[in-house]
N, C-alpha and C. Protein backbone atom coordinates (compact mmCIF):
# COMPACT_ATOMS: atom_id res chain seq x y z
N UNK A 1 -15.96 7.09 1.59
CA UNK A 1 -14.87 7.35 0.70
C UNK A 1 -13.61 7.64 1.51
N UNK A 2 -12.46 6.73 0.86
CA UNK A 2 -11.19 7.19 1.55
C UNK A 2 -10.59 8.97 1.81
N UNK A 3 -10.39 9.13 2.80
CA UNK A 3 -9.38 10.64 2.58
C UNK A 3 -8.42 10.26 1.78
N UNK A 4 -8.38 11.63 0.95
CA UNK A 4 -7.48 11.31 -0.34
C UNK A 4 -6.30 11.81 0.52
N UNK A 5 -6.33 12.84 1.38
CA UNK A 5 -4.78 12.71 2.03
C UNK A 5 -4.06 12.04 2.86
N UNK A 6 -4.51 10.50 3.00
CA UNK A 6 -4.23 9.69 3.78
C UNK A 6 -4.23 8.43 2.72
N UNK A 7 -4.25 8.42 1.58
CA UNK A 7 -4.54 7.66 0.57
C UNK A 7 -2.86 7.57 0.05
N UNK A 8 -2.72 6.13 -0.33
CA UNK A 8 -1.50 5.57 -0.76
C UNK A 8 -1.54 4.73 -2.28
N UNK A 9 -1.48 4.53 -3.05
CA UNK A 9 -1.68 4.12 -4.37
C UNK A 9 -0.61 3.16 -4.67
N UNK A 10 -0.77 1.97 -4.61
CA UNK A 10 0.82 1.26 -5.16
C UNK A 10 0.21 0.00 -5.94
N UNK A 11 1.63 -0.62 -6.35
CA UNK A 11 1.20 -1.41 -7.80
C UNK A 11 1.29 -2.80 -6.47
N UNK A 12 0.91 -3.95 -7.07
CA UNK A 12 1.32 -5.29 -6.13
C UNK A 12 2.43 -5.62 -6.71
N UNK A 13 2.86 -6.40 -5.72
CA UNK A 13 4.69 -6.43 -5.27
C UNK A 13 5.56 -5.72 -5.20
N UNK A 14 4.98 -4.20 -5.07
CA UNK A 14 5.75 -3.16 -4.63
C UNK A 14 5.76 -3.15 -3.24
N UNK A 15 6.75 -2.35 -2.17
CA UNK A 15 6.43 -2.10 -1.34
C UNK A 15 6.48 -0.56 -0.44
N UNK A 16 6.05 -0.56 0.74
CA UNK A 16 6.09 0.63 1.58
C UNK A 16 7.15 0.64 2.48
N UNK A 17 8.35 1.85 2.64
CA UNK A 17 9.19 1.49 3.38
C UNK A 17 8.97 2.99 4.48
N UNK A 18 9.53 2.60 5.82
CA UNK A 18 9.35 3.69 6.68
C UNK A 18 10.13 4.79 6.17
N UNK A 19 10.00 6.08 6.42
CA UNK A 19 10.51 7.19 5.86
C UNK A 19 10.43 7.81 4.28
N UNK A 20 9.45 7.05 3.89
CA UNK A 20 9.37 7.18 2.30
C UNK A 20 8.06 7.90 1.75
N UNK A 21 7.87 8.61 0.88
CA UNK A 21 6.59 9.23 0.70
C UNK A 21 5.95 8.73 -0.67
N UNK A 22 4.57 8.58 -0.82
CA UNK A 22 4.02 8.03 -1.51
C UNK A 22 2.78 8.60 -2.07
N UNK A 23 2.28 9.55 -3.04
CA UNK A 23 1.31 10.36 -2.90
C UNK A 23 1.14 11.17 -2.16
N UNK A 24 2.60 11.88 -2.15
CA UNK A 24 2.73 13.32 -0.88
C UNK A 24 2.13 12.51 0.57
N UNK A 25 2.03 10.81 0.94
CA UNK A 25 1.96 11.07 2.32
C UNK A 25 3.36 9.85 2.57
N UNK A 26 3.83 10.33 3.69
CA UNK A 26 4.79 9.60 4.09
C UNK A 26 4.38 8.48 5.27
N UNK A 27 4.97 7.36 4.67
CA UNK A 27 4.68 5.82 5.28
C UNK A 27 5.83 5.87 7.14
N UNK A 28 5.66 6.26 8.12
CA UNK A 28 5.83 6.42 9.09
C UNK A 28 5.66 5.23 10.22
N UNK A 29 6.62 4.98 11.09
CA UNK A 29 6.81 4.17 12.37
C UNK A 29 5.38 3.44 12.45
N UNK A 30 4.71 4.33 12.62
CA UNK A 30 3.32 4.02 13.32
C UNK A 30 2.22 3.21 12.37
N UNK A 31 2.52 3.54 11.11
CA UNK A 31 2.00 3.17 10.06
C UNK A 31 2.39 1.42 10.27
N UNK A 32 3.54 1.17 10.06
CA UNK A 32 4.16 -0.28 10.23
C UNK A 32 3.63 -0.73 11.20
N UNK A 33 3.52 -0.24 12.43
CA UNK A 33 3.29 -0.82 13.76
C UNK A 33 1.76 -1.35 13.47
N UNK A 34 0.99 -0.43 12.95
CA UNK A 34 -0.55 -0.79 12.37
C UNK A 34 -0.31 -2.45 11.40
N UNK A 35 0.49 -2.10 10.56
CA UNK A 35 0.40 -3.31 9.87
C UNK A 35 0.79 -4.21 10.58
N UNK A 36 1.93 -4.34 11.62
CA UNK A 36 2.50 -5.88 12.34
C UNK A 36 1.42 -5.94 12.86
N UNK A 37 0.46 -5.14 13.72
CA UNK A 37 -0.35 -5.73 14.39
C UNK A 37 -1.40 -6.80 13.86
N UNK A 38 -2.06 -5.87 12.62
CA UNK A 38 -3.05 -6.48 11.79
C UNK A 38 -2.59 -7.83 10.75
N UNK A 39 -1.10 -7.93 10.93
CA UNK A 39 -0.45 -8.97 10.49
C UNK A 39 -0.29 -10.35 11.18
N UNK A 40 -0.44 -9.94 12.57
CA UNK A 40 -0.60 -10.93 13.65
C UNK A 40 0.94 -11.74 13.88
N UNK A 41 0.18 -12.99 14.19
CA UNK A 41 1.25 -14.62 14.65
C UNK A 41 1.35 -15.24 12.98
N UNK A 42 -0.03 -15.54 12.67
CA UNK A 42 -0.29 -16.44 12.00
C UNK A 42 -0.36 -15.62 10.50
N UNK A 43 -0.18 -14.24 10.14
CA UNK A 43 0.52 -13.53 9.01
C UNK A 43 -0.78 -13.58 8.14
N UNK A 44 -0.94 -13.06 6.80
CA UNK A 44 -2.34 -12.30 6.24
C UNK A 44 -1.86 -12.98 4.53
N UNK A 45 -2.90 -12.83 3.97
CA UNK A 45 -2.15 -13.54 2.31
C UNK A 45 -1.47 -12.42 1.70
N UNK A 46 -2.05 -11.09 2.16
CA UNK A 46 -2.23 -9.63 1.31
C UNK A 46 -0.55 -8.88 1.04
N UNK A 47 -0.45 -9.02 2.14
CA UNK A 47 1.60 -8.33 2.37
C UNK A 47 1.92 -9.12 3.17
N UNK A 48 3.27 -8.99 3.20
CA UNK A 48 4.79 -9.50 4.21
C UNK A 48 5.21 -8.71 4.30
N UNK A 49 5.61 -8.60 5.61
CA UNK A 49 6.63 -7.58 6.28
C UNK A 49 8.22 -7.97 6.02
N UNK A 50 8.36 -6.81 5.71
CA UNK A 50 9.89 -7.08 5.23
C UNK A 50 10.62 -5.57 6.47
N UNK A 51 11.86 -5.65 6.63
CA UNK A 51 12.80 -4.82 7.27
C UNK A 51 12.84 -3.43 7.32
N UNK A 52 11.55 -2.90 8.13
CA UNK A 52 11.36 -1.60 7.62
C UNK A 52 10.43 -1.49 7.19
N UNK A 53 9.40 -1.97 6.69
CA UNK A 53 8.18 -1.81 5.27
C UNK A 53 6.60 -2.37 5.34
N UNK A 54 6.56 -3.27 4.27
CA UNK A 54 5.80 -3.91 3.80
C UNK A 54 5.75 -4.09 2.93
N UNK A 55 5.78 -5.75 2.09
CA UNK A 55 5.81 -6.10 0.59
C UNK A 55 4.02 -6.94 0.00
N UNK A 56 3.83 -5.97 -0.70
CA UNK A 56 2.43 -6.24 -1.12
C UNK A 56 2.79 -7.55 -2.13
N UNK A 57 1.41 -8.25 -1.80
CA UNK A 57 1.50 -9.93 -2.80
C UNK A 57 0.56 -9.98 -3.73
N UNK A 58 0.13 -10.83 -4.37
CA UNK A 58 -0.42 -10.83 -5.56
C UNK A 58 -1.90 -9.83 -5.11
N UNK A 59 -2.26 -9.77 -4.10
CA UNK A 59 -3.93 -9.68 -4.11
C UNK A 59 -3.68 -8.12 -4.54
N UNK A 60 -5.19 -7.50 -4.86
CA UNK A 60 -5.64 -6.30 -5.46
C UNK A 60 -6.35 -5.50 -4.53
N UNK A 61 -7.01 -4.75 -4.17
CA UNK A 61 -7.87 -4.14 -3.13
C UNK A 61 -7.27 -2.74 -3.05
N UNK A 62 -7.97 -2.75 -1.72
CA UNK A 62 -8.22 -1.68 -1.02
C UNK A 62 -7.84 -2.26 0.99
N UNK A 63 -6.77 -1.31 1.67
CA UNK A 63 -6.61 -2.00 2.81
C UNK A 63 -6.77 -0.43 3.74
N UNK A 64 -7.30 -0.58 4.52
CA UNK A 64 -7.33 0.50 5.39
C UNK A 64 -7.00 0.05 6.83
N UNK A 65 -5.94 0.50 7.18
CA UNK A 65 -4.89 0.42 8.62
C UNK A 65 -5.49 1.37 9.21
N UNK A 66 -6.11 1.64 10.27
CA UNK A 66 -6.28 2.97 11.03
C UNK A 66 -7.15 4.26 10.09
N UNK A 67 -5.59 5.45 10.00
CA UNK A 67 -6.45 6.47 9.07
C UNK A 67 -5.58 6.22 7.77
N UNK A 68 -5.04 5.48 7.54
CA UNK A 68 -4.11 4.89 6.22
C UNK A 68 -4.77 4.27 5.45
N UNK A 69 -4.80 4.66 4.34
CA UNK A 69 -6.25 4.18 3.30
C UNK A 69 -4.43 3.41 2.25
N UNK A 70 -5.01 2.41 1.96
CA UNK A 70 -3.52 1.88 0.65
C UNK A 70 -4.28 0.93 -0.50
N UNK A 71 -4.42 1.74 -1.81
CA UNK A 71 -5.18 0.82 -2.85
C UNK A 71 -3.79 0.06 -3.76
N UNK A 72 -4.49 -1.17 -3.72
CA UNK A 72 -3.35 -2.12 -4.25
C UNK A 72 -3.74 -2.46 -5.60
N UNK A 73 -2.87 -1.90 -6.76
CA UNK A 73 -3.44 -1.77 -8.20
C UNK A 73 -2.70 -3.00 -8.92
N UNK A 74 -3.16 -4.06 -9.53
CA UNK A 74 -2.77 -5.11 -10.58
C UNK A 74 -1.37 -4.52 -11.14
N UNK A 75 -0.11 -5.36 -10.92
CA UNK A 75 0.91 -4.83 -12.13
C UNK A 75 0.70 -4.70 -13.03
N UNK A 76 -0.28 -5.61 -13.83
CA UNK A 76 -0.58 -5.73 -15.28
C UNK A 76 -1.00 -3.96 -15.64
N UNK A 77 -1.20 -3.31 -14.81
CA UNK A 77 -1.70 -1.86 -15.28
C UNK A 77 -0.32 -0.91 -14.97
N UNK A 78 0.79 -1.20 -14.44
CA UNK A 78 1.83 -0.16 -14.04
C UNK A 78 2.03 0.59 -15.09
N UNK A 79 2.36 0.13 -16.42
CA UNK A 79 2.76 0.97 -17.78
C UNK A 79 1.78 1.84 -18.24
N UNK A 80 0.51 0.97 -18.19
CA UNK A 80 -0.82 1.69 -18.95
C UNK A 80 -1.07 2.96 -17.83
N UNK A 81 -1.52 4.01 -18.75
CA UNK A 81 -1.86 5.50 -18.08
C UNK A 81 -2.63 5.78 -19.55
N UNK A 82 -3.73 6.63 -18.77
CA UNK A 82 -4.36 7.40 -19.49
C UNK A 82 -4.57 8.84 -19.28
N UNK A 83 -3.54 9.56 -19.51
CA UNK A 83 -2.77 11.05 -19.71
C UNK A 83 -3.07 11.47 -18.68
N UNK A 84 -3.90 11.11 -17.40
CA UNK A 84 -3.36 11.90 -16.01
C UNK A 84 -2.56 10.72 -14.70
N UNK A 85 -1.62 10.02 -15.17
CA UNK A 85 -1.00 9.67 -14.35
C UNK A 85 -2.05 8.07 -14.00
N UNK A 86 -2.93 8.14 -14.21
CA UNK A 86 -3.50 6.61 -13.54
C UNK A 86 -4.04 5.80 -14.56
N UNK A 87 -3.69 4.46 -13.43
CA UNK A 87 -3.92 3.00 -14.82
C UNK A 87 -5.23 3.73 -15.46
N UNK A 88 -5.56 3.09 -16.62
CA UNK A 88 -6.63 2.33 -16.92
C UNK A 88 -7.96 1.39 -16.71
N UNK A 89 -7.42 0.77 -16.19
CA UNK A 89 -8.71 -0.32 -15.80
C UNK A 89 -9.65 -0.06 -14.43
């Protein structure tokens, strides 16, 4: 099971930008550097790196960078909540 304090929650086609906090944890230098790496030459279907960040793409999952746990939730669920803050489905 992921550490929930290293756990990041975002919708797809949102993204992560350095200096920004996300579920009380903040997306940091090192964090990015994890993703270019695991991003390579030849680039991943899952995110694109954008200026600073990372822009999540259609796929859904679960990605774990290091000790950076990041679950990637369907837009189709951003609106839907069921009275504590999380999708549905």
């Amino acid at each position: 099971m992921a550490n929930r304090k290293n756990l990041i929650t975002i919708f797809e086609h949102q993204t992560l930008k350095v200096g920004e906090f996300y579920n009380s944890v903040e997306f940091e230098d090192f964090h990015l550097e994890r993703f270019e790496r695991f991003f390579g030459n030849k680039g991943v279907p899952f995110f694109s790196l954008i200026n600073k960040g990372v822009r999540f793409n259609e796929y859904v999952g679960v990605l774990q960078i290091g000790d950076l746990t990041v679950e990637v939730l369907p837009k189709a669920d951003k609106n839907s909540d069921n009275g504590e803050g999380k999708a549905n489905w």
